[in-house]
Protein backbone atom coordinates (compact mmCIF):
# COMPACT_ATOMS: atom_id res chain seq x y z
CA UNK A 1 67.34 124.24 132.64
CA UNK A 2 63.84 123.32 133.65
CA UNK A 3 62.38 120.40 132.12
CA UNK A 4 59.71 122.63 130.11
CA UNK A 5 62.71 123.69 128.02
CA UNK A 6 63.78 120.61 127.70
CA UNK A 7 60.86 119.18 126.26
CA UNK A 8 60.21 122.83 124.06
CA UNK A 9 64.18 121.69 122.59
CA UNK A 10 63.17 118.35 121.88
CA UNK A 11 60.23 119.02 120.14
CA UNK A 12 62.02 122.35 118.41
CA UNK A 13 64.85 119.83 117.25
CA UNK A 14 62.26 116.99 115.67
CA UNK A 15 60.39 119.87 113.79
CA UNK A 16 63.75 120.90 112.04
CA UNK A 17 64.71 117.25 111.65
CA UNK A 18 61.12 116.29 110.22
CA UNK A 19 61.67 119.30 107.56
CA UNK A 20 65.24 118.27 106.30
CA UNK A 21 64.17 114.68 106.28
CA UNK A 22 61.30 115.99 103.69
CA UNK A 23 64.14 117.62 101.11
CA UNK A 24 66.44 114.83 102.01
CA UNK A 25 63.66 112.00 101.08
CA UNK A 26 62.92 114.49 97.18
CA UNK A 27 66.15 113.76 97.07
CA UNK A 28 66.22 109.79 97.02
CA UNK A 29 63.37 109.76 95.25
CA UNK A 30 65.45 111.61 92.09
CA UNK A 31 68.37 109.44 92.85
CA UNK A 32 66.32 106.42 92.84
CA UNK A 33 64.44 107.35 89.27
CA UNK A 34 67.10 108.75 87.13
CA UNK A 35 70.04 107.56 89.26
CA UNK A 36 71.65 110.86 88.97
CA UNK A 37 72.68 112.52 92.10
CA UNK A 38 71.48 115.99 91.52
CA UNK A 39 73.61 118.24 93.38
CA UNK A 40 71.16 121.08 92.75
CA UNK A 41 68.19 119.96 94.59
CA UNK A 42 68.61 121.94 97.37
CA UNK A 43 68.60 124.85 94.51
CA UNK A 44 65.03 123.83 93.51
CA UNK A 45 63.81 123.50 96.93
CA UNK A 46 64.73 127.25 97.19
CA UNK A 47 63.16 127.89 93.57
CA UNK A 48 60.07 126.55 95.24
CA UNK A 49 60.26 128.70 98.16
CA UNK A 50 60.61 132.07 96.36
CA UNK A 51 58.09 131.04 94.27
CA UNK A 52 55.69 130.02 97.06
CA UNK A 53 56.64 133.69 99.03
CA UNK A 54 56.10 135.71 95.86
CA UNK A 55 52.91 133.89 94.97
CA UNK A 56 50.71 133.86 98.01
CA UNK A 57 51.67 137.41 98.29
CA UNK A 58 50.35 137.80 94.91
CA UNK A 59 46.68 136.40 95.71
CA UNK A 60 44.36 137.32 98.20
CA UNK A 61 44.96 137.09 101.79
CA UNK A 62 43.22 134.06 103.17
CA UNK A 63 43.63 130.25 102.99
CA UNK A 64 42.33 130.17 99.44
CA UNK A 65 45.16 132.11 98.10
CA UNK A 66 47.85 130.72 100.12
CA UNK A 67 47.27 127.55 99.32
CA UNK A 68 46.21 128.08 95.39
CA UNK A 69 49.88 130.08 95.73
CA UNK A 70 52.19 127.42 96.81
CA UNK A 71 49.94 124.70 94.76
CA UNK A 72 51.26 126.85 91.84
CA UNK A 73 54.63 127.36 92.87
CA UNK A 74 55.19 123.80 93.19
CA UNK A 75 53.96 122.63 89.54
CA UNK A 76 55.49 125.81 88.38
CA UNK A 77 59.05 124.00 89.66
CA UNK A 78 58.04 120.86 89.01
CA UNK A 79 57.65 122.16 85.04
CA UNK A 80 61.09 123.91 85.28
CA UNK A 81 62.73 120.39 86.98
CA UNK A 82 61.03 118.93 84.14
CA UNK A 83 62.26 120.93 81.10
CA UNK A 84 65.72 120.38 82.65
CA UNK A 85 65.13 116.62 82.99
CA UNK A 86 64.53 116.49 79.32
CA UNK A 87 67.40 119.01 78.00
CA UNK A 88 70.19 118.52 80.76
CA UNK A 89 70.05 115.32 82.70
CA UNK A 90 68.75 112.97 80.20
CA UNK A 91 71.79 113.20 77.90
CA UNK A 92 73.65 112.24 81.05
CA UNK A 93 72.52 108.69 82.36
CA UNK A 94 75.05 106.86 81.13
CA UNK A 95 77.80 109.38 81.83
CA UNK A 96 80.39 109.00 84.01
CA UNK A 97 79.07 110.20 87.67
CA UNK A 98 81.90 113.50 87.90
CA UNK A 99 80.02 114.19 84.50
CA UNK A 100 76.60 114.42 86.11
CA UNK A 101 77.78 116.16 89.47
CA UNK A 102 79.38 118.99 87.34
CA UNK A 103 76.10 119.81 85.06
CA UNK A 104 73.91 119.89 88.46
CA UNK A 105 76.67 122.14 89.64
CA UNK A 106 76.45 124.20 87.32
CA UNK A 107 72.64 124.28 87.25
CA UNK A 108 73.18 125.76 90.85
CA UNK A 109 75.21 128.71 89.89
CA UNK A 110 72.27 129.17 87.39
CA UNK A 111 69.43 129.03 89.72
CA UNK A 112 71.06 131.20 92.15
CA UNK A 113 72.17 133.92 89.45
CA UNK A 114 68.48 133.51 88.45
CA UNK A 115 67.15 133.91 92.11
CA UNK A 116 69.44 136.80 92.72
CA UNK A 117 68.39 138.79 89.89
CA UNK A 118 64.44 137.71 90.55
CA UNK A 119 64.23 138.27 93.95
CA UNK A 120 67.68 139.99 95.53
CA UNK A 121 69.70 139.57 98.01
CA UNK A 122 67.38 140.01 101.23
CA UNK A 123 65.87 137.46 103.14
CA UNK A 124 61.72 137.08 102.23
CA UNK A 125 59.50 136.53 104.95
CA UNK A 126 56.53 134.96 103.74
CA UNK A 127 52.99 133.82 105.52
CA UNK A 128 52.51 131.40 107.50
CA UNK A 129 49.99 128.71 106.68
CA UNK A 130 46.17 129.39 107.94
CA UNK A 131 45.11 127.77 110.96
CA UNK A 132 49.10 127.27 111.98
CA UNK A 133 49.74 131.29 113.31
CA UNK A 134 49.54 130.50 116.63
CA UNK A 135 50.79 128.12 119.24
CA UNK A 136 49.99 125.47 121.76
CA UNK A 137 51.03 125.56 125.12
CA UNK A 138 53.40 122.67 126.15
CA UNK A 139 53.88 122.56 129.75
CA UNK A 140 52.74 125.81 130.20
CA UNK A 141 55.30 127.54 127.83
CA UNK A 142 54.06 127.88 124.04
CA UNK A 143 54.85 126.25 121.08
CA UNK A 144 54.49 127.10 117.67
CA UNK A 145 51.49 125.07 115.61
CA UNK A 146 53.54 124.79 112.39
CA UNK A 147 56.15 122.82 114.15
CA UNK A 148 53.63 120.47 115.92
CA UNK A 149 52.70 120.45 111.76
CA UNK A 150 56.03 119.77 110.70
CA UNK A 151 56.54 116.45 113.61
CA UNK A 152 54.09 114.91 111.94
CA UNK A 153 54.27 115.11 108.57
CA UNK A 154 57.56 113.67 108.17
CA UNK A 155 56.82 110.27 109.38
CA UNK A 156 53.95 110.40 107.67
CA UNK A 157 55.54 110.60 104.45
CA UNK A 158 57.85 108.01 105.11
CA UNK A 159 55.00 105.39 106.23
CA UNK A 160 53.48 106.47 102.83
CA UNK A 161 56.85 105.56 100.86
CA UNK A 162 57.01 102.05 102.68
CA UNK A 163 53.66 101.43 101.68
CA UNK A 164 53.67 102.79 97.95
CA UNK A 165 56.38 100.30 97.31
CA UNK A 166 54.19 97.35 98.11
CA UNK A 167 52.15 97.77 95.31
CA UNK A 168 52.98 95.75 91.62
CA UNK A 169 52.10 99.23 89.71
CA UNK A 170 55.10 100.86 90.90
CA UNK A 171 58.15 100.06 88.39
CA UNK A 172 61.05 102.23 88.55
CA UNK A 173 59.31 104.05 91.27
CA UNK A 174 60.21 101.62 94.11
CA UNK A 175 63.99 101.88 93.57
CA UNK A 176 63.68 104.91 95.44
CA UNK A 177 61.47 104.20 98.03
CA UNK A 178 63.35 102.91 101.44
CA UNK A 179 61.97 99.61 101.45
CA UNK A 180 63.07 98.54 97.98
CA UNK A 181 65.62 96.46 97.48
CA UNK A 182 66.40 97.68 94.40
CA UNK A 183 69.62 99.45 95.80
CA UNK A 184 70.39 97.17 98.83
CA UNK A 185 73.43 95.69 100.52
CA UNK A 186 73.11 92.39 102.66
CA UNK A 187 74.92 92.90 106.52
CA UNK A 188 76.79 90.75 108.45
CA UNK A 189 73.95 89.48 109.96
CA UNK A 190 72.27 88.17 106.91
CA UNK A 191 69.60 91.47 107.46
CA UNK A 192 69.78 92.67 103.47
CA UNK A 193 69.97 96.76 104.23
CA UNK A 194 67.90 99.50 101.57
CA UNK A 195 69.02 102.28 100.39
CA UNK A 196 67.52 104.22 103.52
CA UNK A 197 69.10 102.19 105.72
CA UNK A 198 72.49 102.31 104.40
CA UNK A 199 72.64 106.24 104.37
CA UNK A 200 71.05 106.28 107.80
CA UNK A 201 73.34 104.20 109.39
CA UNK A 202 76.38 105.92 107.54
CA UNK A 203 75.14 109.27 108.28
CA UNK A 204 74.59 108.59 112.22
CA UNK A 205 77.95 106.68 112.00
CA UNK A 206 79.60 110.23 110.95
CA UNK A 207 77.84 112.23 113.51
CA UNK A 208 79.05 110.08 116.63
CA UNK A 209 82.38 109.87 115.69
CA UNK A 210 82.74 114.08 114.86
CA UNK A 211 80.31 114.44 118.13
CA UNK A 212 81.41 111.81 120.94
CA UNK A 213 84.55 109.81 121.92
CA UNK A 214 85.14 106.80 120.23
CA UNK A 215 83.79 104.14 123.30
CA UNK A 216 80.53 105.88 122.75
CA UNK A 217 80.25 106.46 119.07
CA UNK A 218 80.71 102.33 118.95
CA UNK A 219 78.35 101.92 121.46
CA UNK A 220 74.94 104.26 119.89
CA UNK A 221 75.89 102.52 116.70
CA UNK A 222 75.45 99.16 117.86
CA UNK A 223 72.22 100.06 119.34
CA UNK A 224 70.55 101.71 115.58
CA UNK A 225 71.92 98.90 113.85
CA UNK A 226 70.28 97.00 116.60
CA UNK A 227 67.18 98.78 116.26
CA UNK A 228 67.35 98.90 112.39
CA UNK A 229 67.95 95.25 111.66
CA UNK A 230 65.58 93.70 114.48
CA UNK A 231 62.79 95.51 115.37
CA UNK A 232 60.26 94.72 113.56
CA UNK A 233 58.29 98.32 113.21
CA UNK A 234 61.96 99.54 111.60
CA UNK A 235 60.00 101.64 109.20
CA UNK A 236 59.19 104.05 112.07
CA UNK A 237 62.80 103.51 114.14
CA UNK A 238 64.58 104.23 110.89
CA UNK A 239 62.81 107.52 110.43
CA UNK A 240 62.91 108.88 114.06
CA UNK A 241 66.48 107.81 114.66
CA UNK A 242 68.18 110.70 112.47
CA UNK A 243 65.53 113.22 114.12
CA UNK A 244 66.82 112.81 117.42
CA UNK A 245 70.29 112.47 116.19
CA UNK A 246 69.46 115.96 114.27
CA UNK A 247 67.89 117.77 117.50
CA UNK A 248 71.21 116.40 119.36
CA UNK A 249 73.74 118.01 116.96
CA UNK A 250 71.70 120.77 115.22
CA UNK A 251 69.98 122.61 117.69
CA UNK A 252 72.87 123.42 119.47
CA UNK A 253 74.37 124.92 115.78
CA UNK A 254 71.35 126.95 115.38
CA UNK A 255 71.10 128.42 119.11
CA UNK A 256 74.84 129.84 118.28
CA UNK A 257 73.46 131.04 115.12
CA UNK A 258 71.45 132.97 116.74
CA UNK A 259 73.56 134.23 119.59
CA UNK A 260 75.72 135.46 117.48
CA UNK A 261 76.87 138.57 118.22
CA UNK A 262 78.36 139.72 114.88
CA UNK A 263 74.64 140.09 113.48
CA UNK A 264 72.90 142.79 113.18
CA UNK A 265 69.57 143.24 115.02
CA UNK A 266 66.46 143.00 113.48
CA UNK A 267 64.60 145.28 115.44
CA UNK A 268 65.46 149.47 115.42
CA UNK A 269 64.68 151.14 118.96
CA UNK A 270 63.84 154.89 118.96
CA UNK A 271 64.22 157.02 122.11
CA UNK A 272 65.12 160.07 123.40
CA UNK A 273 68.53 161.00 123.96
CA UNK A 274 68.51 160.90 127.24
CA UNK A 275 67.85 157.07 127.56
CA UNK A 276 69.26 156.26 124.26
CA UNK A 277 72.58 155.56 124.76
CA UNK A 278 71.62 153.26 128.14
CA UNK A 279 69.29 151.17 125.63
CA UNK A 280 71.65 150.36 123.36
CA UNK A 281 74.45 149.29 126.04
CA UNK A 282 72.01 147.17 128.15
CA UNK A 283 69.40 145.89 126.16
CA UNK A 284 70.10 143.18 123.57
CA UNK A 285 68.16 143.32 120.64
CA UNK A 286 67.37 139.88 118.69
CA UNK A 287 69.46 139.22 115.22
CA UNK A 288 67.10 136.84 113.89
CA UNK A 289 63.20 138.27 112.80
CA UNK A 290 60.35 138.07 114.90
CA UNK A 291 58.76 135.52 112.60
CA UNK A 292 55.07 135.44 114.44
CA UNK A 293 52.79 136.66 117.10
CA UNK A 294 54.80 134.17 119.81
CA UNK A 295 57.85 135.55 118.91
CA UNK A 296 56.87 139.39 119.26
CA UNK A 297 55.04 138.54 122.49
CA UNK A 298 58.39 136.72 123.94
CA UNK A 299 60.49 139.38 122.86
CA UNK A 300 57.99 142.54 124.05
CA UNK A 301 57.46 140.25 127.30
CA UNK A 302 61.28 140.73 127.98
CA UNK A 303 61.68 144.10 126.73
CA UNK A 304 59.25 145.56 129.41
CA UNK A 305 61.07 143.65 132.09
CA UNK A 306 64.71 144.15 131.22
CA UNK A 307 63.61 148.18 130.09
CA UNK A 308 61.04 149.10 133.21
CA UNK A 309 64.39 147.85 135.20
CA UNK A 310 67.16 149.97 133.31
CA UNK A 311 64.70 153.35 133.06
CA UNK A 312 64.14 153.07 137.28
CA UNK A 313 67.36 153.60 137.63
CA UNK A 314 67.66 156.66 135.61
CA UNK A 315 64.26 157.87 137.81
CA UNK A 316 61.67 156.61 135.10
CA UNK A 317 59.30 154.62 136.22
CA UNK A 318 56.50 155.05 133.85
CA UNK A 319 57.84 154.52 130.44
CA UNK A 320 55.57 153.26 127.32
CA UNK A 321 57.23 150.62 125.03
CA UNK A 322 55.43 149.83 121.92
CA UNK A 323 56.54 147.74 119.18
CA UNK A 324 55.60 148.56 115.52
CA UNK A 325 56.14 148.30 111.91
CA UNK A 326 58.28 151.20 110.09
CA UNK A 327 55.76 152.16 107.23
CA UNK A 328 58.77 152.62 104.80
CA UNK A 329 61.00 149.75 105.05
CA UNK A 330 58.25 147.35 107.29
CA UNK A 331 61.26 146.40 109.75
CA UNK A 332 59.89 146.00 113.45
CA UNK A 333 60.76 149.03 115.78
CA UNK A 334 60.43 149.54 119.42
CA UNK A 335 59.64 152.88 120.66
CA UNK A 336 60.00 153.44 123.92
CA UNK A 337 58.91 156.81 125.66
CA UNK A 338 60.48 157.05 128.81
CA UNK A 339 58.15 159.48 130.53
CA UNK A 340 58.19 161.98 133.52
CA UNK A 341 61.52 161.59 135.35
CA UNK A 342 60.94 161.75 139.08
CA UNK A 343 63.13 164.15 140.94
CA UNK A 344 63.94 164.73 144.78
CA UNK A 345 61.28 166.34 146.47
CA UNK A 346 62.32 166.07 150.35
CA UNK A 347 65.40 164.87 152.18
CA UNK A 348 66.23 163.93 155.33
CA UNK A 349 69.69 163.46 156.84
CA UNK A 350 70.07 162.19 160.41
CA UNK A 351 72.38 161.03 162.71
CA UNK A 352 72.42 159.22 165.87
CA UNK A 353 75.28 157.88 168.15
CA UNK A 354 77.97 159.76 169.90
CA UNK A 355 77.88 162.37 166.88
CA UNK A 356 74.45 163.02 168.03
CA UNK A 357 75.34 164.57 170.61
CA UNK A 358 74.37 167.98 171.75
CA UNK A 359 77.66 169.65 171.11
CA UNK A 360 78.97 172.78 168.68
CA UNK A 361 81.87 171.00 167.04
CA UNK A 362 79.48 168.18 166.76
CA UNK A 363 76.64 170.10 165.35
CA UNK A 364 79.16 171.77 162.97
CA UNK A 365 80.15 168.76 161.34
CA UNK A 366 76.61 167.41 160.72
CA UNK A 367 76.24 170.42 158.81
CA UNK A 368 78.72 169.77 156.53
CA UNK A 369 78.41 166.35 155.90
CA UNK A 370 74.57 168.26 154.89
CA UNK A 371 75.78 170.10 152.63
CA UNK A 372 78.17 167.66 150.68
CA UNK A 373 74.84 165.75 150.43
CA UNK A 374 75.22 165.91 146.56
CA UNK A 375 71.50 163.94 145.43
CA UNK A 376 69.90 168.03 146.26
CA UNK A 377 66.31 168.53 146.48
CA UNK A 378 64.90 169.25 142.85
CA UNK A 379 67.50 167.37 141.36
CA UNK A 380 66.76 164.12 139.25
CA UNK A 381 66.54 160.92 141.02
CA UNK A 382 68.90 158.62 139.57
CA UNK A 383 70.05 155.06 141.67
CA UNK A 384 74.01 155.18 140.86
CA UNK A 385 73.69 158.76 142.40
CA UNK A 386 71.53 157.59 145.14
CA UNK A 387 74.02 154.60 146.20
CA UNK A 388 77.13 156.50 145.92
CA UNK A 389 76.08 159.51 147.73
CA UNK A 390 75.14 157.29 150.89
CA UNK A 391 79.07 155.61 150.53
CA UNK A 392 80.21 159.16 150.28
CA UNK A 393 78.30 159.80 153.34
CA UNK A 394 79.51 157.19 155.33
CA UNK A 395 83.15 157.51 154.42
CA UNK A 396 82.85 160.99 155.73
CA UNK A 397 81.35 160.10 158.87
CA UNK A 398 84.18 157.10 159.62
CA UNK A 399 87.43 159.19 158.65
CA UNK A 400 87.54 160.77 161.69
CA UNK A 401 86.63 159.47 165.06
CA UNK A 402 83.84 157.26 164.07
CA UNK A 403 85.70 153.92 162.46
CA UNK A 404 82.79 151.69 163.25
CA UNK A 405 79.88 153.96 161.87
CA UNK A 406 77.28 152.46 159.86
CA UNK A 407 73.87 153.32 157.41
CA UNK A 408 71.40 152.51 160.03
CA UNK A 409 68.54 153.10 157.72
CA UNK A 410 67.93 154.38 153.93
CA UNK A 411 64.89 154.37 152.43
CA UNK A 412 63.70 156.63 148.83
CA UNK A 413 60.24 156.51 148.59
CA UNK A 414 58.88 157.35 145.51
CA UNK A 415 55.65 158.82 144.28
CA UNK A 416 54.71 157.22 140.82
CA UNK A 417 51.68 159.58 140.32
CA UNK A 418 53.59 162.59 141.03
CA UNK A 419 57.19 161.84 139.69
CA UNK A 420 58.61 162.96 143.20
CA UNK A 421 60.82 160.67 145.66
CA UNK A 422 61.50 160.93 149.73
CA UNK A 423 64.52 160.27 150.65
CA UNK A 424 66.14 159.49 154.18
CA UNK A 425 69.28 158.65 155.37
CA UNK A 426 69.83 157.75 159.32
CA UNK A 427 73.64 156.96 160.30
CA UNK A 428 74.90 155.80 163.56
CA UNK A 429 78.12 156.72 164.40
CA UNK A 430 78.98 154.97 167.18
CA UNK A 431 81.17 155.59 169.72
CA UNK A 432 84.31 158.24 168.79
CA UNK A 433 87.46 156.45 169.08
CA UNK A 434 90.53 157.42 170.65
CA UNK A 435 93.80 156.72 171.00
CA UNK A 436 95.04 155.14 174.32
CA UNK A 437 98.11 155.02 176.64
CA UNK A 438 101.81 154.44 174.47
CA UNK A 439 102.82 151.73 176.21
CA UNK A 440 106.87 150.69 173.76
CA UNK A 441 108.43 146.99 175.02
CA UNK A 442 111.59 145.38 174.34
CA UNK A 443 114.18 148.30 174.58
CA UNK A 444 115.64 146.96 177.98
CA UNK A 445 118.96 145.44 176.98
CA UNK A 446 119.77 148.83 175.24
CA UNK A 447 118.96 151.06 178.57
């Protein structure tokens, strides 16, 4: 691995970090006002994203509508969260806590019945933000400008919540912001821990004991509670500490997501029958959707390599691959149109060595090892056929007499413009081998 993808990894495994630390912090914020843990948050967040999908495809195309799209989306949830605030979870702060996890459990078998019947079963792919469609290049290799998006906003948010909770305005509010001590716990050192800290530390305490051996798993806790209780820009260690943890664990869980093989592909390839059925054995086609313009240029990039290579083989070399969108069902498909195939145009068998020689029997047997030639002139040029018909040829040549014969030269020329190949074959045989005197030891005694 060069160090390019390992920087592309890292900074692939903050930007998924930095998002789940966004829905994780909505989270402590409603646990910290109403001091209900809402076990269907994560069904709102999806609310919202439907929404948001349905929405800006509504409006206009441009940043206007986008934006005016998932503004509305979000107070369109926030009004929904709202309503259920007042008719669900406000009869329930002073139940018991199984109480309050059952109701939000049940509001997520609601909100998914409701999503289901809304929206479906199928995955929505909706637009990127403006200005974020393309990429950066990082080391030479790009990277997406959402994600460089999605780094920063998450510390960004945090700083704000560290510094909202300064303020005297802020009553209930600052129980669940991470510096309050509202919700705190005092450490063995005398440091008194927030709410933040304590899940941080109890979360990363989880994932080194499921991910390394025990020596180690004591040892990287040490060094966060280190960093946690002593440093005194913890705000910012705090925060990045479960990123990196996150990139370490969960970018390893998505790559085998999307390796896996059981998927189906989300791209459909159309070709002749001829060159089908080679496509489909050899070329891998990605299960998971060519989100944007770096994706489709990564995967078209390969796709001309990987297909130029398997078409030369079955003699076409000037194939067109172009990838569209079906106009029925809008699914990515990759036509490929494999061209003229080249055929044989001359050949040239020739020997040299002792079976050179000017001789009958000799001449004889060149001719038929001619005519079992099987790659003919007019015939298509194909590589497998090409390769085996020279091992044929040689086999032929060293079964009798010539044990030490070898290819001496093969070349196939081919001529792009005019879908022909040259081919020539030059064997030496060597010298003929025969058997010398019978020469039997060790039978004395018995004479």
């Amino acid at each position: 691995m060069t160090a390019s993808s390992v920087v592309l990894q890292v900074l692939t495994g903050l930007a998924s970090a930095s998002a789940l630390f966004l829905v994780a912090s909505g989270l402590s914020l409603i646990f910290g006002v109403t001091r209900i843990v809402n076990f269907a948050h994560g069904s709102f967040y999806m609310l919202g994203l439907y929404a948001a999908v349905a929405l800006t495809s509504f409006f206009a195309a441009g940043p206007l509508g986008f934006w005016a799209g998932v503004l509305i989306a979000a107070v369109a949830v926030a009004a929904v969260g709202a309503l259920i605030e007042i008719v669900v979870l406000r009869r329930l702060y002073a139940a018991p806590e199984l109480y309050q996890l059952l109701a939000t459990f049940a509001l997520v078998l609601v909100i998914r019945d409701a999503a289901l019947w809304a929206w479906g079963p199928e995955d929505l792919l909706g637009p990127k933000a403006p200005g974020m469609t393309g990429a950066i290049a990082v080391l030479g290799k790009p990277f997406p400008s959402y994600d460089v998006f999605s780094i920063f906003i998450g510390p960004i948010v945090r700083s704000a919540f560290g510094s909202v909770s300064q303020y005297p305005f802020c009553t209930r509010l600052p129980a669940c912001i991470p510096e309050s001590g509202h919700f705190s716990r005092t450490s063995a050192s005398g440091y008194t821990e927030t709410l933040f800290d304590c899940i941080t530390i109890t979360n990363i305490s989880r994932i080194c004991d499921s991910v390394f051996p025990r020596r180690v798993s004591n040892l990287a806790m040490s060094a966060v509670e280190y960093s946690i209780h002593s440093h005194p820009a913890r705000i910012g260690i705090s925060a990045l500490i479960p990123v990196l943890i996150f990139f370490m664990t969960g970018n390893g869980t998505a790559e085998a997501q999307q390796t896996d093989k059981n998927s189906p592909p989300s791209v459909t390839i159309i070709a002749p029958e001829s060159v089908r059925n080679l496509l489909t054995t050899h070329f891998s086609l990605p299960t998971t959707p060519l989100m944007d313009e770096t994706a489709r240029a990564t995967f078209m990039r390969r796709a001309h390599r990987e297909i130029d290579e398997l078409l030369a083989t079955e003699g076409y070399f000037t194939p067109t691959i172009v990838l569209h969108l079906d106009p029925f069902d809008k699914l990515p498909v990759l036509e490929v149109k494999p061209g003229p195939r080249t055929t044989v145009a001359e050949l040239s068998i020739e020997f040299t060595g002792d079976l050179a020689i000017d001789e009958p029997g000799r001449h004889a047997r060149i001719e038929k090892l001619r005519a079992a030639w099987p790659l003919k002139a007019g015939q298509p040029f194909r590589s497998p056929t090409w390769e085996e018909a020279k091992s044929v040829l040689l086999s032929s040549v060293a079964e009798a007499d010539y044990p030490a014969a070898v290819v001496e030269e093969s070349k196939a020329e081919v001529d792009v413009a005019s879908s022909s190949a040259r081919l020539l074959v030059r064997v030496d045989s060597g010298p003929a081998f025969r058997y010398g005197n019978l020469v039997i030891k060790g039978l004395n005694r018995y004479g």
